[in-house]
PDB file of N, CA and C in Angstrom:
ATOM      1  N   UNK A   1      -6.053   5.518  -4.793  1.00  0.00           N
ATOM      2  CA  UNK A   1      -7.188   6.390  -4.625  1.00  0.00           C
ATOM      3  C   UNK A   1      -6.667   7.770  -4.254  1.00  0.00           C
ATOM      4  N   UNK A   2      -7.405   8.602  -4.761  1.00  0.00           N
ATOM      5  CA  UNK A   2      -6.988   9.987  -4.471  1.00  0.00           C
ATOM      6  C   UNK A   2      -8.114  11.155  -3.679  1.00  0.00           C
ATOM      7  N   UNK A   3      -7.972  11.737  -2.944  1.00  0.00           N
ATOM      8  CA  UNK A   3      -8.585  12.304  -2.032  1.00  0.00           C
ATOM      9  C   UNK A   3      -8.167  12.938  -0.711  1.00  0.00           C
ATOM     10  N   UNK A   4      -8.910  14.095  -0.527  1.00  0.00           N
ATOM     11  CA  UNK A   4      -8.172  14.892   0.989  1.00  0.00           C
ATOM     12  C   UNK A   4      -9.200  14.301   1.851  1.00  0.00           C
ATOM     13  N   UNK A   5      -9.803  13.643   1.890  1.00  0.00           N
ATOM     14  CA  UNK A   5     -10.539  13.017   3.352  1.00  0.00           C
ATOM     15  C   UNK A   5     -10.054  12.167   3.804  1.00  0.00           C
ATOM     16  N   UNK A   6      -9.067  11.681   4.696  1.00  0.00           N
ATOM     17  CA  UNK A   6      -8.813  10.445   4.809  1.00  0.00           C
ATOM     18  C   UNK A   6      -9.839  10.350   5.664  1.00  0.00           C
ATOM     19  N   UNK A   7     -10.880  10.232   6.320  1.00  0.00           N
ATOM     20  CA  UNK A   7     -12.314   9.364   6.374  1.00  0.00           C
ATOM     21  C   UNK A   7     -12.678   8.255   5.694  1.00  0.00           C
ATOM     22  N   UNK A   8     -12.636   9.031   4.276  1.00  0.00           N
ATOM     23  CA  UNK A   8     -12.945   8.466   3.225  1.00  0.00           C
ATOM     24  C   UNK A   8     -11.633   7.568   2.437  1.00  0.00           C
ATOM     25  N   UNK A   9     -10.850   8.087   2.869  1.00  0.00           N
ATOM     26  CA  UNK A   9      -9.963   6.808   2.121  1.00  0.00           C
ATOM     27  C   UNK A   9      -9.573   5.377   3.315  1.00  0.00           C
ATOM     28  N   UNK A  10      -9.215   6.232   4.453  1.00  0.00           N
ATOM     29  CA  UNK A  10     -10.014   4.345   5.452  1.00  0.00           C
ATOM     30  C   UNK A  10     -10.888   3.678   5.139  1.00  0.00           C
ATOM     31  N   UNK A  11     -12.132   4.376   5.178  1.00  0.00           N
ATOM     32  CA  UNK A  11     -13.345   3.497   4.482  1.00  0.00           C
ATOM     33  C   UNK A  11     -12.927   2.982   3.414  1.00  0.00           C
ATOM     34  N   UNK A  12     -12.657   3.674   2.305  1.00  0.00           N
ATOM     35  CA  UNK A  12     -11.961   2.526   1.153  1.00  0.00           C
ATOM     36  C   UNK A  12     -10.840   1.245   1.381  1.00  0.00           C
ATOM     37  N   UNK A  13     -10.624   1.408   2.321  1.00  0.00           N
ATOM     38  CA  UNK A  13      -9.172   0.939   2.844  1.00  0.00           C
ATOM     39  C   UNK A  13      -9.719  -0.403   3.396  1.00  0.00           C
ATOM     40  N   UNK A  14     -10.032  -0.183   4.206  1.00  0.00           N
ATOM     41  CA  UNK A  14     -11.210  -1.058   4.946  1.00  0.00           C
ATOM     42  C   UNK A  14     -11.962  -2.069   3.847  1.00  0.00           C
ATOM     43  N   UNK A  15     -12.699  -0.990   3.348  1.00  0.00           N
ATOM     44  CA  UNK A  15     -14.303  -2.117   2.432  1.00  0.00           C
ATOM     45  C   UNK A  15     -13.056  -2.813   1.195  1.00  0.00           C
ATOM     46  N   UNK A  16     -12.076  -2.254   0.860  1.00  0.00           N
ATOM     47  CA  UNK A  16     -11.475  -3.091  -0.530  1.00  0.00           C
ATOM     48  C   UNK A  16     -10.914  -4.196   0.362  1.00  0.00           C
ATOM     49  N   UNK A  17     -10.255  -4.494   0.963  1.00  0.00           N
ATOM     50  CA  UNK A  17      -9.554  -5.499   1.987  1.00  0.00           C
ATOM     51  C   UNK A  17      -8.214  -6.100   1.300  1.00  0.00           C
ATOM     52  N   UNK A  18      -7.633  -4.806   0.399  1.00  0.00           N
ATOM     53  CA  UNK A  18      -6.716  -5.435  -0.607  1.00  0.00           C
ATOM     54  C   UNK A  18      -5.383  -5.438   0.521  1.00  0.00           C
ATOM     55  N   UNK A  19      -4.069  -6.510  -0.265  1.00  0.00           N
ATOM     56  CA  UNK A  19      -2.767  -6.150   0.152  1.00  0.00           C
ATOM     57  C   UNK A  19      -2.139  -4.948   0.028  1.00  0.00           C
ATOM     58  N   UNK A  20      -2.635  -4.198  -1.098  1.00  0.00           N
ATOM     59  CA  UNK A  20      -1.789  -3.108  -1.295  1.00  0.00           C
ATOM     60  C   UNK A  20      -2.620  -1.712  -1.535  1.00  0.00           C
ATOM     61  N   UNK A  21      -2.815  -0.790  -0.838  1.00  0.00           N
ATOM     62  CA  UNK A  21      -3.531   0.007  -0.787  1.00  0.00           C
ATOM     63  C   UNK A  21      -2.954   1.544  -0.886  1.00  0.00           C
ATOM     64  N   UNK A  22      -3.300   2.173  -2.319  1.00  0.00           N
ATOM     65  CA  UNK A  22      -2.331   3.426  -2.415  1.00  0.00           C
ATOM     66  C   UNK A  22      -3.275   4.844  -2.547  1.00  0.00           C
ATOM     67  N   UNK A  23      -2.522   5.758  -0.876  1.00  0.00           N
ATOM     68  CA  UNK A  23      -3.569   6.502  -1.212  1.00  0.00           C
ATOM     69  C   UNK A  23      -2.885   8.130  -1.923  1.00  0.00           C
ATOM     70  N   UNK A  24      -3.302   8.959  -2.651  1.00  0.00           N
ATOM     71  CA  UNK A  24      -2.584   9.995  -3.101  1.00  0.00           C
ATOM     72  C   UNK A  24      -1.276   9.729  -3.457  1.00  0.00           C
ATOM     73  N   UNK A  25      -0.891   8.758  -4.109  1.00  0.00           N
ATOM     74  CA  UNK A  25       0.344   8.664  -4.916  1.00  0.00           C
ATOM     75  C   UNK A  25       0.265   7.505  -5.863  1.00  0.00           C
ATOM     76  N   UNK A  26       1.350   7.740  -6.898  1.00  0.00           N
ATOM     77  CA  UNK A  26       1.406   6.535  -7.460  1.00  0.00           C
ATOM     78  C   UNK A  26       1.387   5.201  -7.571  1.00  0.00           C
ATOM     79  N   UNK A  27       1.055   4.219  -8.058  1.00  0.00           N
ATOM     80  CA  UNK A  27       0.745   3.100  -7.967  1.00  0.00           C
ATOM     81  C   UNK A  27       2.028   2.139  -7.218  1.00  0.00           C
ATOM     82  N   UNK A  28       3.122   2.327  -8.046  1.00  0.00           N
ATOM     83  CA  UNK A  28       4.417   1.691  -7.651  1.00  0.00           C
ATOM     84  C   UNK A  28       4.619   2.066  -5.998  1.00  0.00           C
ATOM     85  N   UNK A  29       4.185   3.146  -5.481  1.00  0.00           N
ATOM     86  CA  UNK A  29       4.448   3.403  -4.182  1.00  0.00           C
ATOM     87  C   UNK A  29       4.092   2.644  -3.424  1.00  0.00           C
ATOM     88  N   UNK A  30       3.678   1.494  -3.664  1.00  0.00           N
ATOM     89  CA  UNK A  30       2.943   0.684  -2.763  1.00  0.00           C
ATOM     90  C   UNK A  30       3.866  -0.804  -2.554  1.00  0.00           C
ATOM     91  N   UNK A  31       5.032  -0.911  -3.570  1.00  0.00           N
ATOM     92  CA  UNK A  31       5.669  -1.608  -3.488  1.00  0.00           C
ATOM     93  C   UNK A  31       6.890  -1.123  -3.022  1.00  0.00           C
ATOM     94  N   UNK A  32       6.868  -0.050  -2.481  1.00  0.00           N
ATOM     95  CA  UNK A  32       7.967   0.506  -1.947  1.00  0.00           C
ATOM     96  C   UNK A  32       9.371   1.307  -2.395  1.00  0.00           C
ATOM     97  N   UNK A  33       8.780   1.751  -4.073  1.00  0.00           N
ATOM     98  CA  UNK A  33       9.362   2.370  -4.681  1.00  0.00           C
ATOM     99  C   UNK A  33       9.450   3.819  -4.480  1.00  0.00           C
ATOM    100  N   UNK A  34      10.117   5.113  -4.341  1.00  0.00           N
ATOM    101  CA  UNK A  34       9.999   5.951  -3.891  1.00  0.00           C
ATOM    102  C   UNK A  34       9.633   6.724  -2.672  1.00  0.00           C
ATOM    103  N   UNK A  35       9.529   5.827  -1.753  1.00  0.00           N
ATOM    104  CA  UNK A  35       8.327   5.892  -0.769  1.00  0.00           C
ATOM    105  C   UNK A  35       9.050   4.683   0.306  1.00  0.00           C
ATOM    106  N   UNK A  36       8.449   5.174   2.171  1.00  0.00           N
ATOM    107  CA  UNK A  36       9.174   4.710   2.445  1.00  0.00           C
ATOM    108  C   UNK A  36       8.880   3.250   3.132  1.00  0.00           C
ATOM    109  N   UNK A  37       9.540   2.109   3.591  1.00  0.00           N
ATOM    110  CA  UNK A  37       9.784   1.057   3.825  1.00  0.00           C
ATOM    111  C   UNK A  37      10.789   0.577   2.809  1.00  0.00           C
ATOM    112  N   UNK A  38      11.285  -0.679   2.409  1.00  0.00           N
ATOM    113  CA  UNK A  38      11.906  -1.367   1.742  1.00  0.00           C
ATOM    114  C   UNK A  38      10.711  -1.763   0.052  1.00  0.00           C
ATOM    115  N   UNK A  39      11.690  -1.612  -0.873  1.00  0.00           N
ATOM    116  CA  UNK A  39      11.165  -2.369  -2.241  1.00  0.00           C
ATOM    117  C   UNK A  39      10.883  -3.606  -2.251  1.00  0.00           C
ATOM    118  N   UNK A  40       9.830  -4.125  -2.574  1.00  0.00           N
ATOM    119  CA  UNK A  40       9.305  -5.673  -2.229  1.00  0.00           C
ATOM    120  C   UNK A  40       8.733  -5.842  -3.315  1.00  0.00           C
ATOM    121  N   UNK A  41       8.911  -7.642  -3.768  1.00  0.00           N
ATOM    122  CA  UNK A  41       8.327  -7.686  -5.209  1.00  0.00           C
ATOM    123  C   UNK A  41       6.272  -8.623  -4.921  1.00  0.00           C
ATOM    124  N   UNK A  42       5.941  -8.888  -5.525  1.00  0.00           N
ATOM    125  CA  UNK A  42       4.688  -8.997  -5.532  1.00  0.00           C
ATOM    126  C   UNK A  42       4.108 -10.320  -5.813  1.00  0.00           C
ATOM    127  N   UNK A  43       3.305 -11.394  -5.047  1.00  0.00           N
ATOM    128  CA  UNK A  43       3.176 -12.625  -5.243  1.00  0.00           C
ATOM    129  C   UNK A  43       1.608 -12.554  -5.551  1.00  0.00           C
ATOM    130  N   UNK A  44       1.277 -13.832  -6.303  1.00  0.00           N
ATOM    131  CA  UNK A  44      -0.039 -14.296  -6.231  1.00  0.00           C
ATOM    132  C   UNK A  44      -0.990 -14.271  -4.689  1.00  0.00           C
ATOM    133  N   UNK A  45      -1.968 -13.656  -4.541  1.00  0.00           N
ATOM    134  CA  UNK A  45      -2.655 -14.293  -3.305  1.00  0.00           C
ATOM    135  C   UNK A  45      -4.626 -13.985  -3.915  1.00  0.00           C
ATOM    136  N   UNK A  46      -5.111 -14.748  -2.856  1.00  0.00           N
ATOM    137  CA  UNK A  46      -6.533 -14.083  -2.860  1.00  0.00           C
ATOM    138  C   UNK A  46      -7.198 -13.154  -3.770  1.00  0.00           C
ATOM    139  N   UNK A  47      -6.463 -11.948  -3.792  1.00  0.00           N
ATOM    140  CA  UNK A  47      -7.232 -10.708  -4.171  1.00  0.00           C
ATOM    141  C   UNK A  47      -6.277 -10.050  -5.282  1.00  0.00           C
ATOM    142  N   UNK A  48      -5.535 -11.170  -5.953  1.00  0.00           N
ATOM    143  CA  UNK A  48      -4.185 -11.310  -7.058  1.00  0.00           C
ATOM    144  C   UNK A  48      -2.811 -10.292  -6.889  1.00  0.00           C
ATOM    145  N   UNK A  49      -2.222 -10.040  -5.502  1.00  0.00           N
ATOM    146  CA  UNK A  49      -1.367  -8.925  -5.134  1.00  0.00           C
ATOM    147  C   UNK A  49      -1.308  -9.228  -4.059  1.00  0.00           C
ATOM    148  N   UNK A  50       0.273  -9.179  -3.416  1.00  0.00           N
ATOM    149  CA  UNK A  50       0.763  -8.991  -2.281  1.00  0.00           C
ATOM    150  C   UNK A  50       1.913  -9.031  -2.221  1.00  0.00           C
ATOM    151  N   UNK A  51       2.538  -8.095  -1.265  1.00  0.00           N
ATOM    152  CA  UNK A  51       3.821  -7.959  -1.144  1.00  0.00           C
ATOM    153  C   UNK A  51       4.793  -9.537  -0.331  1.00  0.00           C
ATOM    154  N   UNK A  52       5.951  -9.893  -0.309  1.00  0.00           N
ATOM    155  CA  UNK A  52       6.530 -10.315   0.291  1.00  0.00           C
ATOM    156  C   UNK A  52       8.090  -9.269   0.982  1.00  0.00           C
ATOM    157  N   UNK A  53       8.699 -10.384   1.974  1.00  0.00           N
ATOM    158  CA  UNK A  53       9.864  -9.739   2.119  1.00  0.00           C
ATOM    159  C   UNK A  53      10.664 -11.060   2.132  1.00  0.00           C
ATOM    160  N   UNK A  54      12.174 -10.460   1.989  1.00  0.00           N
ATOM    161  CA  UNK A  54      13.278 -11.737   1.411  1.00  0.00           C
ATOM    162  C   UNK A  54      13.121 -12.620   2.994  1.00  0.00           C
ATOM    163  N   UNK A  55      12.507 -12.034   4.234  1.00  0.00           N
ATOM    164  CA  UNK A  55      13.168 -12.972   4.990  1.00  0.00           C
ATOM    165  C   UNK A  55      11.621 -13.860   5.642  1.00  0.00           C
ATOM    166  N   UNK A  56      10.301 -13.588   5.355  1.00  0.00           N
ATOM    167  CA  UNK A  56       9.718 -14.744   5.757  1.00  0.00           C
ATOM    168  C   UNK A  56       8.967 -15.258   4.193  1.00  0.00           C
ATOM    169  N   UNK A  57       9.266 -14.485   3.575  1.00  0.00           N
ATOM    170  CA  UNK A  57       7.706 -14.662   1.870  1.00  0.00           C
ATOM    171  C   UNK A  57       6.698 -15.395   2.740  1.00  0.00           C
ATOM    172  N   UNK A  58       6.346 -14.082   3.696  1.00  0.00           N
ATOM    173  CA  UNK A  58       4.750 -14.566   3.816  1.00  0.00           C
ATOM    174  C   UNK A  58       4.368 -13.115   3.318  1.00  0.00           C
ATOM    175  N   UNK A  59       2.767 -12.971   3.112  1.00  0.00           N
ATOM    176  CA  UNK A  59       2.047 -11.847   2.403  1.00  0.00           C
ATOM    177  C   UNK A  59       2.139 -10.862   4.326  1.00  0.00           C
ATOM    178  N   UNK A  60       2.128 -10.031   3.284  1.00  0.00           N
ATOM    179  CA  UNK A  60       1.670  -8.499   4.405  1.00  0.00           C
ATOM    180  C   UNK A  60       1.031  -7.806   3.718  1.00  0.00           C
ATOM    181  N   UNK A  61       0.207  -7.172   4.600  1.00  0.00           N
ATOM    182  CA  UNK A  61      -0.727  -5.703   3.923  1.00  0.00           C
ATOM    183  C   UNK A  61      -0.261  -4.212   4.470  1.00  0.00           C
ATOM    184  N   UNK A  62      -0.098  -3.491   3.257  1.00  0.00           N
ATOM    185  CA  UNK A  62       0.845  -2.305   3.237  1.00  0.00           C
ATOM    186  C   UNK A  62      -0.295  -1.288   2.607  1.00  0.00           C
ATOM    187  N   UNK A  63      -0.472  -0.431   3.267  1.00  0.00           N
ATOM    188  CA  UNK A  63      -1.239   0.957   3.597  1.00  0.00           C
ATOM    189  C   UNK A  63       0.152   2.300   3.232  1.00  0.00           C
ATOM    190  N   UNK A  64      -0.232   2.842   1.874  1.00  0.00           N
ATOM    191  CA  UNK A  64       0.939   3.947   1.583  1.00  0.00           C
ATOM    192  C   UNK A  64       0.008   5.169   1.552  1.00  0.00           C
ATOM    193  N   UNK A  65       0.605   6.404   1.993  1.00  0.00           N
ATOM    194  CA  UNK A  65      -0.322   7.602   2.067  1.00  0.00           C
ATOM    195  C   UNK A  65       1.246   8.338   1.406  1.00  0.00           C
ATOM    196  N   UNK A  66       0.449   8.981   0.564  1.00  0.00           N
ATOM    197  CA  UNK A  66       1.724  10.094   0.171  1.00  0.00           C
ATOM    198  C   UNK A  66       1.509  11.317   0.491  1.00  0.00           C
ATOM    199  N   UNK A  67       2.265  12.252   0.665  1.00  0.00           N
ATOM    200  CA  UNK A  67       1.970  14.080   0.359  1.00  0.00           C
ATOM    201  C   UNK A  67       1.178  14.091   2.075  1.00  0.00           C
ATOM    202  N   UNK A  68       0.154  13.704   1.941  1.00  0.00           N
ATOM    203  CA  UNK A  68      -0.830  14.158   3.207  1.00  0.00           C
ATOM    204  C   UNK A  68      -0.014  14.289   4.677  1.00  0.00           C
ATOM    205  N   UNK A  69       0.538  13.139   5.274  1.00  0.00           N
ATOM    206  CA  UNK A  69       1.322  12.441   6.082  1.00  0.00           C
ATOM    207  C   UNK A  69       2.772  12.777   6.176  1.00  0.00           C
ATOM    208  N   UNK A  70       3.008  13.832   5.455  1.00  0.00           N
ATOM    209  CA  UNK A  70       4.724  13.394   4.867  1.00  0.00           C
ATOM    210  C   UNK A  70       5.118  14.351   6.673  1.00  0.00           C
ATOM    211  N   UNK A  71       6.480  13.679   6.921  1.00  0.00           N
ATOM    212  CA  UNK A  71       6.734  14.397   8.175  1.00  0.00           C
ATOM    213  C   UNK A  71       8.469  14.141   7.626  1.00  0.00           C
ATOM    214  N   UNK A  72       8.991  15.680   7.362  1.00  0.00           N
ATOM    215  CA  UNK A  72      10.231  15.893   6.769  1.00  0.00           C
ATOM    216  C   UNK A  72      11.094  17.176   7.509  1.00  0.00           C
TER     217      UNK A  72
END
């Protein structure tokens, strides 16, 4: 989703209740491509998406904000 309110992109954030939630950047950023945390690949769940990591493969929910947030 793209937008300068983050008001409005919590609320989206919130009401979608997805694993992977990308706000002002590309899609892949949410798997941790370009962007920061670790690259994680993507399993079946619920809402058909979610990240794992190599050391529990349980699902987590990952919130990416690009550009807005950046502290460099």
């Amino acid at each position: 989703m793209h937008s300068q309110n983050v008001s409005r992109l919590n609320l989206a954030a919130r009401t979608l209740q997805t694993s992977i939630f990308v706000k002002n950047g590309p899609s892949y950023a949410g798997i941790g491509v370009g962007g920061e945390g670790f690259t994680t690949f993507t399993i079946a769940t619920p809402t058909g998406e979610g990240t794992t990591s190599a050391r529990t493969f349980a699902r987590s929910r990952r919130c990416v904000l690009t550009n807005g947030f950046s502290i460099r």
